[in-house]
Protein backbone atom coordinates (compact mmCIF):
# COMPACT_ATOMS: atom_id res chain seq x y z
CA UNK A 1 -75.17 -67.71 -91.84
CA UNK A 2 -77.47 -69.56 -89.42
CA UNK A 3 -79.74 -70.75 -91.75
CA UNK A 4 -77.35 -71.72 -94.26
CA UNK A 5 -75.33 -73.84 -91.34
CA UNK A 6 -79.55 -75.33 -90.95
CA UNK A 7 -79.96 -75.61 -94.55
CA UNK A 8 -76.53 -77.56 -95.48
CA UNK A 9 -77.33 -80.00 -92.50
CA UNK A 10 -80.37 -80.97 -93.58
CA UNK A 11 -80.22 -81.19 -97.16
CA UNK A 12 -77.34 -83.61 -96.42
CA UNK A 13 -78.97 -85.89 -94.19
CA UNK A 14 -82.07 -85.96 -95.37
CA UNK A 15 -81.17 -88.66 -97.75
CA UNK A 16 -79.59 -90.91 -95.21
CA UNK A 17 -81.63 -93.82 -94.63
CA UNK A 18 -82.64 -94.68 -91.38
CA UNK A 19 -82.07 -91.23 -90.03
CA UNK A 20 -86.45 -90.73 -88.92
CA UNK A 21 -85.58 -87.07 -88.15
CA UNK A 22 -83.76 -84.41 -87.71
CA UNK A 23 -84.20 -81.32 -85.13
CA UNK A 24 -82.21 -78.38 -84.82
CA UNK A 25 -81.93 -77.67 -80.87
CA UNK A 26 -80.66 -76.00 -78.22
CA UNK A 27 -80.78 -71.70 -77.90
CA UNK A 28 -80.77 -71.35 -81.70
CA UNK A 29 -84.13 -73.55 -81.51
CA UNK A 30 -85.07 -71.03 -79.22
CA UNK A 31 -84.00 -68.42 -81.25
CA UNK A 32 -82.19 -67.06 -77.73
CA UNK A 33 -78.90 -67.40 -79.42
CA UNK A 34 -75.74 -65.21 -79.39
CA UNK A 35 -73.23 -64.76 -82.23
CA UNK A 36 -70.71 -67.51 -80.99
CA UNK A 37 -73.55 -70.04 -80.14
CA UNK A 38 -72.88 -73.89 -80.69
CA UNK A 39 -75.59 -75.27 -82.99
CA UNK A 40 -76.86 -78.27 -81.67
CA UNK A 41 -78.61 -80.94 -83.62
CA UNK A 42 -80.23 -84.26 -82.81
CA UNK A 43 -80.64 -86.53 -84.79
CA UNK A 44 -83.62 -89.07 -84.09
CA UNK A 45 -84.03 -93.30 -84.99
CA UNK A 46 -86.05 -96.14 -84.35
CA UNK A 47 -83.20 -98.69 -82.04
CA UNK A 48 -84.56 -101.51 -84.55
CA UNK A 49 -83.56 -99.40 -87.78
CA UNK A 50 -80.48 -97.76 -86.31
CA UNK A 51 -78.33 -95.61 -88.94
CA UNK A 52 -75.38 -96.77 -90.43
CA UNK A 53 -72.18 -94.50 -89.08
CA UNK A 54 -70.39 -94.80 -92.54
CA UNK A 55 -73.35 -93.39 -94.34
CA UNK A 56 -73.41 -90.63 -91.94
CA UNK A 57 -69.74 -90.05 -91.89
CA UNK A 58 -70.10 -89.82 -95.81
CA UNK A 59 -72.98 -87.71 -96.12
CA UNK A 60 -71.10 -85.24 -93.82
CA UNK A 61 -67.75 -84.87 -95.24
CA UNK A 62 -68.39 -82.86 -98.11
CA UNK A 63 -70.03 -80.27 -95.98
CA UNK A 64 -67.28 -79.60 -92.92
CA UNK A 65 -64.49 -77.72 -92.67
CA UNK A 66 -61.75 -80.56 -92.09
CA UNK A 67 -63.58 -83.95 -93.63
CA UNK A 68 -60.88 -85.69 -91.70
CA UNK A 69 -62.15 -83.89 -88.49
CA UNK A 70 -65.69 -85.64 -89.47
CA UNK A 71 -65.48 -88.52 -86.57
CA UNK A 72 -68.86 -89.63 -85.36
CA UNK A 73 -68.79 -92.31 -82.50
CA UNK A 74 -70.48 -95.51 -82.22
CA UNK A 75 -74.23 -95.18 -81.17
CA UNK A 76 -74.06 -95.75 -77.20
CA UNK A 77 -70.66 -94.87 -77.26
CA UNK A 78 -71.27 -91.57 -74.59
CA UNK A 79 -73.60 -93.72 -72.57
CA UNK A 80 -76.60 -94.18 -72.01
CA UNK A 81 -78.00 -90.45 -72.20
CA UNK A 82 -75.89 -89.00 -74.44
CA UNK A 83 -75.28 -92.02 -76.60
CA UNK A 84 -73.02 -90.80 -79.15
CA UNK A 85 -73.05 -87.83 -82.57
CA UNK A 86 -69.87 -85.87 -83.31
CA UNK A 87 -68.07 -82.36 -83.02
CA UNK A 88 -68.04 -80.93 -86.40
CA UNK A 89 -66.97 -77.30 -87.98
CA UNK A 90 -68.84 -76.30 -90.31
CA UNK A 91 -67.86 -72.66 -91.96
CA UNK A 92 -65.93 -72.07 -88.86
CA UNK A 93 -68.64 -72.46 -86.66
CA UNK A 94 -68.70 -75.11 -84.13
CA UNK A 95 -71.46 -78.22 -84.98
CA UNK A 96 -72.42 -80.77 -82.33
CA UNK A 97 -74.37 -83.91 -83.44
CA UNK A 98 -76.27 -86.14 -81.20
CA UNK A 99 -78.27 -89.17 -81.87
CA UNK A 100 -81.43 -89.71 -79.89
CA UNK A 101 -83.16 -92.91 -79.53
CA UNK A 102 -86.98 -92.66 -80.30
CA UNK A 103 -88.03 -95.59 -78.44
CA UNK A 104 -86.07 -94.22 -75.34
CA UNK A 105 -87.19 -90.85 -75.50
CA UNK A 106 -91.00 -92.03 -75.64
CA UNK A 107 -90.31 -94.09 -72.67
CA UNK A 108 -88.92 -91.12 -70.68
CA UNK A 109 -91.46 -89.06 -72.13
CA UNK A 110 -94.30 -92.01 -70.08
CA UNK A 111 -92.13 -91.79 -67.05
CA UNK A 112 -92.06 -88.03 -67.17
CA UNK A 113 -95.74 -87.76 -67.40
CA UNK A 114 -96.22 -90.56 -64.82
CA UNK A 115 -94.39 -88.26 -62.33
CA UNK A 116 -91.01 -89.79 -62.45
CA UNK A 117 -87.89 -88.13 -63.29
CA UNK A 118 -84.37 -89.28 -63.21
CA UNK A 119 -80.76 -87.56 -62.59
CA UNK A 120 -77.49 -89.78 -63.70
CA UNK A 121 -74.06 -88.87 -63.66
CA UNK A 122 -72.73 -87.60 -67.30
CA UNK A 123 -69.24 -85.77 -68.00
CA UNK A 124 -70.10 -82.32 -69.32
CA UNK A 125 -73.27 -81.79 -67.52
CA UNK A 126 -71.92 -80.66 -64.08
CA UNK A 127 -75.07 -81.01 -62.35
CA UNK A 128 -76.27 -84.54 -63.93
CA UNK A 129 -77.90 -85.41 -66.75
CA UNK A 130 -81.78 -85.27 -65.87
CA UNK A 131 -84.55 -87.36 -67.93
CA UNK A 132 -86.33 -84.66 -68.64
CA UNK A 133 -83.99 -83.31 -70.77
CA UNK A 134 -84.74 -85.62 -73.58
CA UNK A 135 -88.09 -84.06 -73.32
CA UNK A 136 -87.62 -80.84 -73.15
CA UNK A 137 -84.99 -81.36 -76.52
CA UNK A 138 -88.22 -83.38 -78.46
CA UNK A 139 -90.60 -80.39 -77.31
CA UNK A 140 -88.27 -77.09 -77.73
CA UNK A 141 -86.74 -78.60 -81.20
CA UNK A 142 -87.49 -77.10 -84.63
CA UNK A 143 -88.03 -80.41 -87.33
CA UNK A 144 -85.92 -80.27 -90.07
CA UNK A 145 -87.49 -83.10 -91.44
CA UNK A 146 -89.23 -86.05 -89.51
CA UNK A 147 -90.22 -88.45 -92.51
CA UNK A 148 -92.84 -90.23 -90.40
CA UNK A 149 -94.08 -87.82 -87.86
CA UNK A 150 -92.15 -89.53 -84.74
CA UNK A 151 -90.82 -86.15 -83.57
CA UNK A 152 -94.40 -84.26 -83.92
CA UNK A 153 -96.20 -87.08 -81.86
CA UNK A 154 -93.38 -86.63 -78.89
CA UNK A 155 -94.62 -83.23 -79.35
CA UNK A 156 -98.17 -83.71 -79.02
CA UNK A 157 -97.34 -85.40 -75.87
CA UNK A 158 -95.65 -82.78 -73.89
CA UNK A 159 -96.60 -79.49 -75.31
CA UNK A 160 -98.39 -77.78 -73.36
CA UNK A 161 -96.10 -78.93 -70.47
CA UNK A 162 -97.51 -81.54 -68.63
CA UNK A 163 -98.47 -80.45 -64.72
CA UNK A 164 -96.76 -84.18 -63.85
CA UNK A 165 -93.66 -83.32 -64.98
CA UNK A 166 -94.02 -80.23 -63.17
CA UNK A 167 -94.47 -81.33 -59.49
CA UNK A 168 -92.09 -84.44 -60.22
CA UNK A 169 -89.36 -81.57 -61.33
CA UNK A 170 -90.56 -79.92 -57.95
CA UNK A 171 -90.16 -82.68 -55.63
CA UNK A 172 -87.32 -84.08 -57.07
CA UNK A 173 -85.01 -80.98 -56.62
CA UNK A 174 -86.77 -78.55 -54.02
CA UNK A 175 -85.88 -80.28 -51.08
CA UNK A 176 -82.01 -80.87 -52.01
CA UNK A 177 -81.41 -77.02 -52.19
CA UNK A 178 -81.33 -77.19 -48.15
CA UNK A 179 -79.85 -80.61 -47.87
CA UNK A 180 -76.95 -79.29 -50.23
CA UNK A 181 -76.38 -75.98 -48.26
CA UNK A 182 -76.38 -77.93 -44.61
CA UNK A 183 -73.64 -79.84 -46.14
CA UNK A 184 -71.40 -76.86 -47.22
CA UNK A 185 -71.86 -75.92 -43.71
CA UNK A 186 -70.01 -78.76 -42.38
CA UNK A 187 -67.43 -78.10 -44.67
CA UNK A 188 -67.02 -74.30 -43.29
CA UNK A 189 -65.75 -75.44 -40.02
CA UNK A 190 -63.04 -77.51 -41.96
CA UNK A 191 -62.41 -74.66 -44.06
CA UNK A 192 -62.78 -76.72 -47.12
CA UNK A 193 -63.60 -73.80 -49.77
CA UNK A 194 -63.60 -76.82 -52.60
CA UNK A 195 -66.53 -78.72 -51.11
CA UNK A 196 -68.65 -75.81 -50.07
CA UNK A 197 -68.01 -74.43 -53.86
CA UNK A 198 -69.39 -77.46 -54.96
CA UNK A 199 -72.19 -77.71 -52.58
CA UNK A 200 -73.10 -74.46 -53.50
CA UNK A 201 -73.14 -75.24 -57.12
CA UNK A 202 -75.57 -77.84 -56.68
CA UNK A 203 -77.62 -75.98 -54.36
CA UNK A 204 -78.25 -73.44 -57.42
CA UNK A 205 -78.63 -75.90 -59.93
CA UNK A 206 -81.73 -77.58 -57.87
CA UNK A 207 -82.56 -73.90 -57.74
CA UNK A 208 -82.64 -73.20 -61.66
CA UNK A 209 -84.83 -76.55 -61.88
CA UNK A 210 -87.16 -75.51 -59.55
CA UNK A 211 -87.82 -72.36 -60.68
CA UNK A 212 -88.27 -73.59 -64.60
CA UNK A 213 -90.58 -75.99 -63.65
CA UNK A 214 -92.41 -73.29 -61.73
CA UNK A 215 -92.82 -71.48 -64.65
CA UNK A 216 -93.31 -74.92 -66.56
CA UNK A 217 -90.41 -74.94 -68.52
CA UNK A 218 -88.66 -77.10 -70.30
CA UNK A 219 -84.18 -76.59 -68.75
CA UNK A 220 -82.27 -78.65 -71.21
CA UNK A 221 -79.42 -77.33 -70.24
CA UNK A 222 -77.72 -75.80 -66.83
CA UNK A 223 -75.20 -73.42 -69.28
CA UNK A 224 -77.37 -70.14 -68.66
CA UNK A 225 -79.99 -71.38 -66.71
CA UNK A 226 -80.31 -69.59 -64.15
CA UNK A 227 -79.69 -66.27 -65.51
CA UNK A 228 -82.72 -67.08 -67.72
CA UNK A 229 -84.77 -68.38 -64.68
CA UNK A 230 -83.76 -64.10 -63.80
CA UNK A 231 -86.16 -63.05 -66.89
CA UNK A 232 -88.92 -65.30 -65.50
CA UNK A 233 -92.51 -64.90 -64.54
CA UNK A 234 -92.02 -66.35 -61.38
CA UNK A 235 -88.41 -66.24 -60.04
CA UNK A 236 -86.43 -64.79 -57.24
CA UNK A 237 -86.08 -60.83 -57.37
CA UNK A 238 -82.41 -59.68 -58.25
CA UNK A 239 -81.65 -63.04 -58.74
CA UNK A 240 -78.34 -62.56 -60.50
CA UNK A 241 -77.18 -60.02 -57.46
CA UNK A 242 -77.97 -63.13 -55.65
CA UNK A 243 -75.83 -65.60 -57.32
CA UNK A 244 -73.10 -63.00 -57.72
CA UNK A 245 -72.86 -62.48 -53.97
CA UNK A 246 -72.57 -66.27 -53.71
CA UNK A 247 -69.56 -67.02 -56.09
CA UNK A 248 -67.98 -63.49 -54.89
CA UNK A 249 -68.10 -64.98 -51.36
CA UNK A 250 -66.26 -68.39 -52.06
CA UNK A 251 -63.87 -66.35 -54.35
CA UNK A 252 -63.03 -64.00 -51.40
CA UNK A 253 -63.08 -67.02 -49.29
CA UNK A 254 -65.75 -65.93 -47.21
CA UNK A 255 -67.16 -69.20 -46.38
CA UNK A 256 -69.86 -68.15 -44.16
CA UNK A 257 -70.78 -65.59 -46.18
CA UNK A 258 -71.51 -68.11 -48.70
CA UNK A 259 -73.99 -70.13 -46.34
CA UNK A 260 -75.79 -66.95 -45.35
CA UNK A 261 -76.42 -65.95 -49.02
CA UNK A 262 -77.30 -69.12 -50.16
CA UNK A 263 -79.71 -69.84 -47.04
CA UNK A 264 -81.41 -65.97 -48.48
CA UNK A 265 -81.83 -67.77 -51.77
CA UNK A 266 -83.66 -70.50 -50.45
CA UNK A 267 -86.24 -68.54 -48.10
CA UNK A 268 -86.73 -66.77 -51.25
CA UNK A 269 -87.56 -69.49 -53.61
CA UNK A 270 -89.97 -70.81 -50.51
CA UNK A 271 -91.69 -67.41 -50.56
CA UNK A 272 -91.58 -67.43 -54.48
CA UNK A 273 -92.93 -70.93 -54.67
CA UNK A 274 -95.90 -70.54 -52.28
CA UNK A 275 -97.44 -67.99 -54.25
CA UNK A 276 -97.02 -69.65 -57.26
């Protein structure tokens, strides 16, 4: 079924013009998928040749399960990062769409490699939406088609993964794991469970970014991260125990139980990342 989902998509934009490529991504790219996986694709085009949404919108009816249901935004219309693509069904299983400006991602891509990553606010990533996401999507993504090459010379550029991006990832997020657990301490002593839930939450997402860019690589997305940061080279041994006793903790309401666990977590990653 997978490949047929694959194969429908691309044979019907393929002849959209203005459409410079088309990748299938996340854990189906990585062939790490389970039986109710999403299928995620991006879509890739030069900002001065954007496609036209009507062509799209046409070229895509025919193939979903509801043609009415086939509403694609504007381009930019999900901000800046995620700037726009569609929910779609197609033989019952769910299809998400999302365009991806070239010129921007080859700019990250510089700024990555120059050692600078960003983290911006975006609903449905509850950590952030990091930079290096973009490249991570441009390296881990399987071409459907990519009429002149764009997508294989983003490629090129950050495969193997670039050492850069690596300490940027590092310093960017290392030092915020203990920053974020010293503020879900002062929350304890107000016995605010909601704050030191969240704290905690970002506390192990910094974790999970750490530890992929220890292993150099690529986290495009925080569903599942860190339980495949577990399966690792370098990780944190019984890492999922780990996180378990966390969440079990602010579920019981043990708040300080919480800090202790998490404060274990960190000590561990400083062990695990000095013999890295």
């Amino acid at each position: 079924m997978e490949d047929a989902i694959v194969e429908t998509m691309r044979e019907a934009l393929a002849p959209v013009s203005d459409v410079a490529a088309l990748a299938l991504g996340g854990s189906r790219a990585r062939r790490a998928a389970g039986p109710d996986s999403d299928y995620d694709f991006g879509l890739y085009y030069e900002p001065d040749a954007p496609p036209d949404i009507r062509e799209l919108v046409a070229a895509l009816s025919p193939i979903v399960d509801r043609p009415p249901g086939c509403a694609l935004t504007r381009i930019g219309e999900w901000g800046p990062w995620i700037n726009g693509g569609g929910w779609l069904k197609i033989g019952g299983a769910k299809v998400d769409l999302l365009y991806r400006d070239l010129a921007k991602v080859r700019a990250v891509v510089a700024e990555g490699k120059a050692g600078r990553v960003t983290m911006d606010y975006q609903p449905g990533h509850p950590h952030g939406f990091c930079s290096a996401i973009l490249i991570g999507e441009a390296a881990l993504g399987r071409a459907l088609f990519d009429r002149a090459g764009a997508l294989a010379a983003v490629k090129r550029d950050v495969l193997p993964y670039p050492d850069s991006l690596r300490r940027a990832l590092i310093a960017k997020f290392h030092w915020e794991i203990g920053f974020a657990i010293d503020n879900a301490e002062l929350a304890v002593g107000r016995d605010d469970a909601t704050h030191v839930a969240g704290c905690a939450y970002r506390a192990l997402s910094c974790l999970a970014q750490v530890l992929f860019a220890l292993n150099g690589r690529y986290l495009i997305n925080e569903k599942g991260a860190l339980a495949e940061a577990a399966s690792f080279a370098i990780t944190i041994a019984n890492l999922d125990h780990a996180i378990a006793q966390v969440w079990f903790a602010i579920g019981t309401h043990q708040l300080r139980e919480t800090i202790r666990s998490l404060r274990e977590l960190a000590r561990a990653l400083e062990a695990t990342a000095r013999t890295a």
